[in-house]
N, C-alpha and C. Protein backbone atom coordinates (compact mmCIF):
# COMPACT_ATOMS: atom_id res chain seq x y z
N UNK A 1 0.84 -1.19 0.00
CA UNK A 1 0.00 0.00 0.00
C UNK A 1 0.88 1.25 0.00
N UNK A 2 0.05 2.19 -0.58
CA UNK A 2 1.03 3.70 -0.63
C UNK A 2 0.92 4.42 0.73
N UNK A 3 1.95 4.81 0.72
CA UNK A 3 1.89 6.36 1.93
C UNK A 3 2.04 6.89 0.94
N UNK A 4 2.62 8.45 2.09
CA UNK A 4 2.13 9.68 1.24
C UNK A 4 3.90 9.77 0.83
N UNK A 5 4.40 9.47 1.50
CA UNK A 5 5.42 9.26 1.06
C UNK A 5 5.96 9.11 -0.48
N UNK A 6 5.73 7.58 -0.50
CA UNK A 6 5.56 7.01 -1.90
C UNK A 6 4.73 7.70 -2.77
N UNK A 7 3.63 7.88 -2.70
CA UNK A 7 3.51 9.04 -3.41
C UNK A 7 4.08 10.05 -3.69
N UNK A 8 4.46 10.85 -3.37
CA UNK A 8 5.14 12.40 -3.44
C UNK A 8 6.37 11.76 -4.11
N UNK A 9 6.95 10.92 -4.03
CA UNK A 9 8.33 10.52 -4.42
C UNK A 9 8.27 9.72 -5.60
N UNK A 10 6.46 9.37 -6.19
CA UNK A 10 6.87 8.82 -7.51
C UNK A 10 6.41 10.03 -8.46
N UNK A 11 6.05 11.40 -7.84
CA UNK A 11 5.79 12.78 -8.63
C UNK A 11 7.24 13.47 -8.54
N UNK A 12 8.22 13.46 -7.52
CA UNK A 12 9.46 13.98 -7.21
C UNK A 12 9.94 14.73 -8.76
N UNK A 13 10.39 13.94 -9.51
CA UNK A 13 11.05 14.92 -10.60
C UNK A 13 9.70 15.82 -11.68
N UNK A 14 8.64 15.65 -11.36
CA UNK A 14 7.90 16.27 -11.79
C UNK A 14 7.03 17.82 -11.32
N UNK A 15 7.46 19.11 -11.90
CA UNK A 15 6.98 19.95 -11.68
C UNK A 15 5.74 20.47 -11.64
N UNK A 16 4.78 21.01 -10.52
CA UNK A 16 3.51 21.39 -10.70
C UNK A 16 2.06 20.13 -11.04
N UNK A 17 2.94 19.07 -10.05
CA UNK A 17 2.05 17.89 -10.40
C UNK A 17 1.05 17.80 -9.91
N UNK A 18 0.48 18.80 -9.20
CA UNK A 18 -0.44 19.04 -8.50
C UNK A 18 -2.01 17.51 -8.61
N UNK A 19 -2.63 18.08 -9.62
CA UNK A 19 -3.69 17.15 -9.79
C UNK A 19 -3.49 15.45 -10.12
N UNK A 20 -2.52 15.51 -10.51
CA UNK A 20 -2.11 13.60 -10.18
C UNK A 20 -1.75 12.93 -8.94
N UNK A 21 -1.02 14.30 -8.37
CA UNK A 21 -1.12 13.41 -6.75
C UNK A 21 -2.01 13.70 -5.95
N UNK A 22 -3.21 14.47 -5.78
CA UNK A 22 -4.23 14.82 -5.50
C UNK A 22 -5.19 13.44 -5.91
N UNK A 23 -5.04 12.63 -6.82
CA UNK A 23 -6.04 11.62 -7.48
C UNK A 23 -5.20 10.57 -7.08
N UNK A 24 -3.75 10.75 -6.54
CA UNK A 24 -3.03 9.74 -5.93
C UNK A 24 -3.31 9.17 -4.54
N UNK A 25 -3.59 10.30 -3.94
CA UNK A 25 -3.98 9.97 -2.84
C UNK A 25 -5.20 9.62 -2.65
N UNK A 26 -6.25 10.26 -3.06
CA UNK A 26 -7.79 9.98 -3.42
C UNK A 26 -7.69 8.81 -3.28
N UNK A 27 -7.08 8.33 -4.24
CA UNK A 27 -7.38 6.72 -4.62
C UNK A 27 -6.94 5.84 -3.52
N UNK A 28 -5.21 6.46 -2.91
CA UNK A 28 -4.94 5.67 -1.68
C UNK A 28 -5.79 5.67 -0.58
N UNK A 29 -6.27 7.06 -0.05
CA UNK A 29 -6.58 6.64 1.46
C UNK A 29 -8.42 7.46 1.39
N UNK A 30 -9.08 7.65 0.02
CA UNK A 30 -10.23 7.96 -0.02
C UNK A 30 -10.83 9.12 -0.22
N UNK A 31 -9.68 9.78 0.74
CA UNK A 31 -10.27 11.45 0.54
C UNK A 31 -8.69 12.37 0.83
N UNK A 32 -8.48 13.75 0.99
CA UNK A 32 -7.11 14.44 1.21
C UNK A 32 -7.74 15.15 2.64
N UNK A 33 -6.90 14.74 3.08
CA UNK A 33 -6.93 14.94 4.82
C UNK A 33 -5.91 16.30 4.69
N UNK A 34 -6.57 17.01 6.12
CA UNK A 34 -5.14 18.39 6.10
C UNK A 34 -3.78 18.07 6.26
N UNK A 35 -3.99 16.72 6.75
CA UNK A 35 -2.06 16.30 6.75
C UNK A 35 -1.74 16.02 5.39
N UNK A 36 -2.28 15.62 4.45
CA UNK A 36 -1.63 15.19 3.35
C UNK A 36 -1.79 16.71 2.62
N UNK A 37 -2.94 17.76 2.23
CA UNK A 37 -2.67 19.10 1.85
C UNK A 37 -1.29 19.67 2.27
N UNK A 38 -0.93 19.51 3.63
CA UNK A 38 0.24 20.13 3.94
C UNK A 38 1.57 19.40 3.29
N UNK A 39 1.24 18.28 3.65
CA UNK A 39 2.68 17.55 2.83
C UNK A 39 2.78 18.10 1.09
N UNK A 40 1.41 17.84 0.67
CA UNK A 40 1.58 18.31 -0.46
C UNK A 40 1.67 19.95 -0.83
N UNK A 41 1.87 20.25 0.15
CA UNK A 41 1.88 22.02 -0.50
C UNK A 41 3.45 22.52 -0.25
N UNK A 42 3.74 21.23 1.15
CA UNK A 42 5.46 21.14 1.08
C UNK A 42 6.31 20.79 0.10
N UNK A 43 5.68 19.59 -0.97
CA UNK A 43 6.29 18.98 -1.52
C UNK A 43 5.99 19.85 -3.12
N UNK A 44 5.31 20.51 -3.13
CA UNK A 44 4.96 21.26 -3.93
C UNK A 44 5.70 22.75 -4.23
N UNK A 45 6.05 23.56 -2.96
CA UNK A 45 6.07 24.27 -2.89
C UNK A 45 5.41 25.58 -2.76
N UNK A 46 4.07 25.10 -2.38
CA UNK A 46 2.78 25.49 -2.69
C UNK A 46 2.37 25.98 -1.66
N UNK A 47 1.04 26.86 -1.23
CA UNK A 47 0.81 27.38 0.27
C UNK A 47 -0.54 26.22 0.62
N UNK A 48 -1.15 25.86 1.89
CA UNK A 48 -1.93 24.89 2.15
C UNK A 48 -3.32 25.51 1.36
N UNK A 49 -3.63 26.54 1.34
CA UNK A 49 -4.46 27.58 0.64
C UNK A 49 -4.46 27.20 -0.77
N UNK A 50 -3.50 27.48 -1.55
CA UNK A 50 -4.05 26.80 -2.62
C UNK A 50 -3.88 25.29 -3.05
N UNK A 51 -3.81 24.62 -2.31
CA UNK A 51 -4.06 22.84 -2.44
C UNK A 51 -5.54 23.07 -1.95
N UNK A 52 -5.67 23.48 -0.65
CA UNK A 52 -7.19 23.72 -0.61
C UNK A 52 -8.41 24.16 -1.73
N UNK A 53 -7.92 25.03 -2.01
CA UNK A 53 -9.02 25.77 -3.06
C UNK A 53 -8.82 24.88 -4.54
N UNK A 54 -7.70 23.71 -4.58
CA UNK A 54 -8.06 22.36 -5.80
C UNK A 54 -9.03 21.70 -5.16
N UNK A 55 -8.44 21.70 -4.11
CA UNK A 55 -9.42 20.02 -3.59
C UNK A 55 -11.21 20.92 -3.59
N UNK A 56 -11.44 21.67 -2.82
CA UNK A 56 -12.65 22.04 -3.05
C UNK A 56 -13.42 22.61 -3.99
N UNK A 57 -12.56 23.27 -5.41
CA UNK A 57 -13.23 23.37 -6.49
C UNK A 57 -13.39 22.13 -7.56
N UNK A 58 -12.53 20.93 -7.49
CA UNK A 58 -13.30 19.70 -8.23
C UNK A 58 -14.14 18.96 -7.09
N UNK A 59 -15.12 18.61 -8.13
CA UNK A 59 -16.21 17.93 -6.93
C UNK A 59 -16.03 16.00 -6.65
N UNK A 60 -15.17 16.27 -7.95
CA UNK A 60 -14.15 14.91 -7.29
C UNK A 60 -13.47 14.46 -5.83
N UNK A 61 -12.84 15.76 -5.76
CA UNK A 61 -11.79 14.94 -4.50
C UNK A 61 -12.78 15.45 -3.01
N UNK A 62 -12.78 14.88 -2.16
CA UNK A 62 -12.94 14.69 -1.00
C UNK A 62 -12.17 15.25 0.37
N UNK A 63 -12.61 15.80 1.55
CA UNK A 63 -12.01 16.15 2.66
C UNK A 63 -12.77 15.12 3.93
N UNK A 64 -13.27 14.30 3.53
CA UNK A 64 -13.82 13.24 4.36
C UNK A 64 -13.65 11.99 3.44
N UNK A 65 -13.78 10.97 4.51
CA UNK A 65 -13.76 9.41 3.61
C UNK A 65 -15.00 9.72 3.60
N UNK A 66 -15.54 8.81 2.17
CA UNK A 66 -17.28 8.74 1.47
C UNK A 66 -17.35 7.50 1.59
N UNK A 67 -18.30 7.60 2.67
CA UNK A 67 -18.90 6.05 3.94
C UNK A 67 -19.70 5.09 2.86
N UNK A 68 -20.00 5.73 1.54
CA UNK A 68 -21.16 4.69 0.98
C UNK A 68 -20.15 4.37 -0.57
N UNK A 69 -20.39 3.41 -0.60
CA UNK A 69 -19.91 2.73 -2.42
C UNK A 69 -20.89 3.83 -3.77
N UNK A 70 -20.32 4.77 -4.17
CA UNK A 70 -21.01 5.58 -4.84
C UNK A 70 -20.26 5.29 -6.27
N UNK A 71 -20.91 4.98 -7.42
CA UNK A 71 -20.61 4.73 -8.22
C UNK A 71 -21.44 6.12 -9.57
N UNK A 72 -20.23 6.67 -10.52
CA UNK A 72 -20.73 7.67 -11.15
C UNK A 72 -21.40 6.84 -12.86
N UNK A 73 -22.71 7.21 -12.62
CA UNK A 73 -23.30 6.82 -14.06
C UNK A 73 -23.20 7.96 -15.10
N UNK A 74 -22.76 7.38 -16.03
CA UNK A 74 -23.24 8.72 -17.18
C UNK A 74 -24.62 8.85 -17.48
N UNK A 75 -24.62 9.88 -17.56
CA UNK A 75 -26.54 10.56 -18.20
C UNK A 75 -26.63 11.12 -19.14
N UNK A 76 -25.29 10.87 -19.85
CA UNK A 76 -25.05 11.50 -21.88
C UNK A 76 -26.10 10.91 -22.52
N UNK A 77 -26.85 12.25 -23.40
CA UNK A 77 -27.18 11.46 -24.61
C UNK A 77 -27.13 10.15 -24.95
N UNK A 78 -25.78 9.64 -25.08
CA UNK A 78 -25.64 8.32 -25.83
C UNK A 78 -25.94 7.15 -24.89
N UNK A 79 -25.97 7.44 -23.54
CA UNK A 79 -25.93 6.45 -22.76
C UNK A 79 -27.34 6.37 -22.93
N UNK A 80 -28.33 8.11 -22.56
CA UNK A 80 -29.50 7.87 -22.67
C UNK A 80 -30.15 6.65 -23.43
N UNK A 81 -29.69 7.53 -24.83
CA UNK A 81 -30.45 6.78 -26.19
C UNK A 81 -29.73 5.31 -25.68
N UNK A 82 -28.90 4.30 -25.15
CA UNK A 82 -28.50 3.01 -25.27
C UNK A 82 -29.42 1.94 -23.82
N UNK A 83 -30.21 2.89 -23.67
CA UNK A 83 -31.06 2.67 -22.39
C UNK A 83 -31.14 3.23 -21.01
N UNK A 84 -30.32 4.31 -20.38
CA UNK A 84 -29.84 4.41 -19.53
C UNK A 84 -31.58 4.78 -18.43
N UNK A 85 -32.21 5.55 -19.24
CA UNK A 85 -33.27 5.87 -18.23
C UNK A 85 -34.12 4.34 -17.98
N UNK A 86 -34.18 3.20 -18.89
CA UNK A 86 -34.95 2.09 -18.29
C UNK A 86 -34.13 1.42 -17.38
N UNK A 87 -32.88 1.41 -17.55
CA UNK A 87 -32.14 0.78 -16.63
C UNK A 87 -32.17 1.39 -15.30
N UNK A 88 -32.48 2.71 -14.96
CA UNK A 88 -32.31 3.20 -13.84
C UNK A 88 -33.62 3.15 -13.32
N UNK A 89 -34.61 2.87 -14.16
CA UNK A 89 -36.41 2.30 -13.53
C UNK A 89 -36.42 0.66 -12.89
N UNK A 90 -35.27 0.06 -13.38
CA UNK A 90 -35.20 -1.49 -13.01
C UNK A 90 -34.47 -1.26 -11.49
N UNK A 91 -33.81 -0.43 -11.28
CA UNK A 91 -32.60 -0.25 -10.17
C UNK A 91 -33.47 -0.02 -9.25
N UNK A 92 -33.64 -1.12 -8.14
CA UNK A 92 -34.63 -0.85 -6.35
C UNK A 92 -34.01 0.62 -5.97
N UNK A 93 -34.41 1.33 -5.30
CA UNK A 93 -34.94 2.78 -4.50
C UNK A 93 -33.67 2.71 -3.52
N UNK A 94 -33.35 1.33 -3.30
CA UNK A 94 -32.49 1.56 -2.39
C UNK A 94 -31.29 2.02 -2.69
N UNK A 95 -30.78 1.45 -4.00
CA UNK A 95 -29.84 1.80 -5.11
C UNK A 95 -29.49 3.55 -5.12
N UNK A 96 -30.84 4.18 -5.81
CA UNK A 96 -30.94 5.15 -6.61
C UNK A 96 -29.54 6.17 -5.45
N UNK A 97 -29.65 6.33 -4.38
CA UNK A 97 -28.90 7.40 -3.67
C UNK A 97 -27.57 7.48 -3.59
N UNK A 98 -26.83 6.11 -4.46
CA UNK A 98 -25.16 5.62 -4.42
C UNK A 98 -25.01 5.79 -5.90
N UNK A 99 -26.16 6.44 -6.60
CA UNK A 99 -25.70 7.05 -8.10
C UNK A 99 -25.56 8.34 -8.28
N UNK A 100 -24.41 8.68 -8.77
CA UNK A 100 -23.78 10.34 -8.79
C UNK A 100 -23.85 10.20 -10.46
N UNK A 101 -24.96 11.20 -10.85
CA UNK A 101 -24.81 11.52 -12.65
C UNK A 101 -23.62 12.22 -13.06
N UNK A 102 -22.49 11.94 -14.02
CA UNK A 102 -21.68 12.37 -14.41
C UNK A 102 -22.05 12.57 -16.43
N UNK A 103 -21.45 13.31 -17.01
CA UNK A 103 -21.61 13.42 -18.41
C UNK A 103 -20.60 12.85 -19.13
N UNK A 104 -20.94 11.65 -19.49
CA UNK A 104 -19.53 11.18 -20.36
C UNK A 104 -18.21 10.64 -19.36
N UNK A 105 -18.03 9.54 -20.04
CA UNK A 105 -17.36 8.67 -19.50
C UNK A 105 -16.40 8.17 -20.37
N UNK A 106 -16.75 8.95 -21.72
CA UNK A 106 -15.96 8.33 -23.22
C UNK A 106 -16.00 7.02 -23.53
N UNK A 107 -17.48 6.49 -22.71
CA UNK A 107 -17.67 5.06 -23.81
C UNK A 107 -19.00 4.96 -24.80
N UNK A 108 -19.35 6.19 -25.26
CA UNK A 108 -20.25 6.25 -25.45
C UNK A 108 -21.28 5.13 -26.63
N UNK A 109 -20.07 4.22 -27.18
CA UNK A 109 -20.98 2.87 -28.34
C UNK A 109 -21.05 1.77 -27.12
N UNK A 110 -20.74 1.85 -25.89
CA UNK A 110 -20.73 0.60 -25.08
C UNK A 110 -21.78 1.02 -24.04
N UNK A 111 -22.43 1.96 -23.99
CA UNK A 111 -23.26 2.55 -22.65
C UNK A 111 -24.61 1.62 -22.46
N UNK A 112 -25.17 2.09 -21.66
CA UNK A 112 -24.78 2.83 -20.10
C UNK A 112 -23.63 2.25 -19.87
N UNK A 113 -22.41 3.47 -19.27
CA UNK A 113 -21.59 2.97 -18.47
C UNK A 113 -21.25 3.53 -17.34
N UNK A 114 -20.51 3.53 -16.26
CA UNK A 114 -20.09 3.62 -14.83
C UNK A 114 -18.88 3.52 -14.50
N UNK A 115 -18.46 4.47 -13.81
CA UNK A 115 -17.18 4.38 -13.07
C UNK A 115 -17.04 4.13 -11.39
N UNK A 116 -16.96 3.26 -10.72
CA UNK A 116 -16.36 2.87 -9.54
C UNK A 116 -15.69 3.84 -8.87
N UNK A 117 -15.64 4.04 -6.97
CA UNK A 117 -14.80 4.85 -6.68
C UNK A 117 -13.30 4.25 -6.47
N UNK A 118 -13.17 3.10 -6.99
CA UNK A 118 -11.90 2.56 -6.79
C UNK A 118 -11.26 2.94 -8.60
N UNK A 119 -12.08 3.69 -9.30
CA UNK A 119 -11.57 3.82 -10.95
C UNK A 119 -12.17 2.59 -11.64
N UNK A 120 -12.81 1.73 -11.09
CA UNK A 120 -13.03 0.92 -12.15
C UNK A 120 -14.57 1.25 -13.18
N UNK A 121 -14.34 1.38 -14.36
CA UNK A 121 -14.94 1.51 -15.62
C UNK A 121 -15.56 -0.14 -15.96
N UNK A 122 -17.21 0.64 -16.07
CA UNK A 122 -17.99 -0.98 -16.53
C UNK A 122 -18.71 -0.33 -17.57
N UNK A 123 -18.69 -0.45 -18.71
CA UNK A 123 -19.64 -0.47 -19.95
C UNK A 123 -20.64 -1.54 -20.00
N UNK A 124 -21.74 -1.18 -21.49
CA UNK A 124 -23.26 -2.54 -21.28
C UNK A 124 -23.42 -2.83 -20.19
N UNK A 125 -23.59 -1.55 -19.27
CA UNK A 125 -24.55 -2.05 -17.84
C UNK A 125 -25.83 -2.39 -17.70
N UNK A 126 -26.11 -3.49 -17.33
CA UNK A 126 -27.60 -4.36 -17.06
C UNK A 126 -27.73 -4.00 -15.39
N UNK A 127 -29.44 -4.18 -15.08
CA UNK A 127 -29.61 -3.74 -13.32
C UNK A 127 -28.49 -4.68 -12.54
N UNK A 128 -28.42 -5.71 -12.83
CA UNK A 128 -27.74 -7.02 -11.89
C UNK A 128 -26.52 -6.15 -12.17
N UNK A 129 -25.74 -5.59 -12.97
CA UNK A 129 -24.13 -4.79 -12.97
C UNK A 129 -24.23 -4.02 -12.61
N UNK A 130 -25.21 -3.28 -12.41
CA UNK A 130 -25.04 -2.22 -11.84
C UNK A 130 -25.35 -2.02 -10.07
N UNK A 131 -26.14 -2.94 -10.02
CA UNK A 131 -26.04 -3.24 -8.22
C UNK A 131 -25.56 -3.95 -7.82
N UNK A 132 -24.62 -4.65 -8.37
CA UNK A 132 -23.06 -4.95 -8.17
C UNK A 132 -22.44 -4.44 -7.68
N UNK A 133 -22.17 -3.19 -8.76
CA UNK A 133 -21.23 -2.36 -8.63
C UNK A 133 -21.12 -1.11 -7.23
N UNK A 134 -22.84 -1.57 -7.57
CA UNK A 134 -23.14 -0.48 -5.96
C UNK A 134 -22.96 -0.91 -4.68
N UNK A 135 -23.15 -2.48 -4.78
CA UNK A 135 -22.90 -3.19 -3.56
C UNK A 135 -21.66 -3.52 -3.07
N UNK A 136 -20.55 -3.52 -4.20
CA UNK A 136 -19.41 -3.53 -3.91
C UNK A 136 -19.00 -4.53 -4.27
N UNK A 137 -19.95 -5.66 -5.13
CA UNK A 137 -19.35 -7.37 -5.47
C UNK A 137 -18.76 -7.18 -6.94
N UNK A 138 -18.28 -5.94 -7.23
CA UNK A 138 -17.82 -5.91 -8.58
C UNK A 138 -17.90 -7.35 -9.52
């Protein structure tokens, strides 16, 4: 598993890497905690202020761990037109609140598709894949 360490040190020769290790850590420990802003604004050169004002203007990254398996559906056009609104009438109620609409996912001849908060990408989503994906049995 990564620290923050390892992180910062596989961006090291890279200048202004700001948003890759921001999605580095995301991915490691869930969300960017003020200890890791600070490391990264050290390792950056950066003030904690503006690592802050990244993390809170994408609605991506996180300042808390996100307690529920939330998986982002696209609601493009193309997903539309490939079924996306009957598929989301098949999906139980209990479902509906761990789906975050996103636009485009760039699969748009394979849709409906979904992205995982672990990054994983599922195209031709059926209800059974997709409350899978919500339940966490990928």
């Amino acid at each position: 598993m990564s620290t923050m360490k390892e992180i910062l040190d596989r961006h090291r020769n890279r200048q202004r890497d700001l948003l890759p290790i921001l999605h580095d850590v995301q991915r490691r420990f869930g969300h960017i905690s003020e200890d890791a802003m600070r490391e990264i604004a050290e390792h950056l050169n950066l003030t904690r202020a503006e690592i802050y004002g990244v993390v809170t203007f994408y609605h991506d990254f996180r300042l808390q761990p996100d307690k529920k398996n939330r998986v982002k559906v696209c609601h493009s056009e193309a997903c539309q037109a490939r079924g996306l609104n009957a598929l989301l009438a098949q999906v139980g109620n209990e479902f509906l609140d761990a789906i975050e609409p996103v636009y485009c996912l760039g699969l748009c001849s394979a849709g409906p598709a979904a992205l995982t908060n672990e990054g994983m990408v599922c195209a031709r989503l059926d209800a059974t894949k997709l409350e899978n994906l919500i339940g966490g049995r990928k």
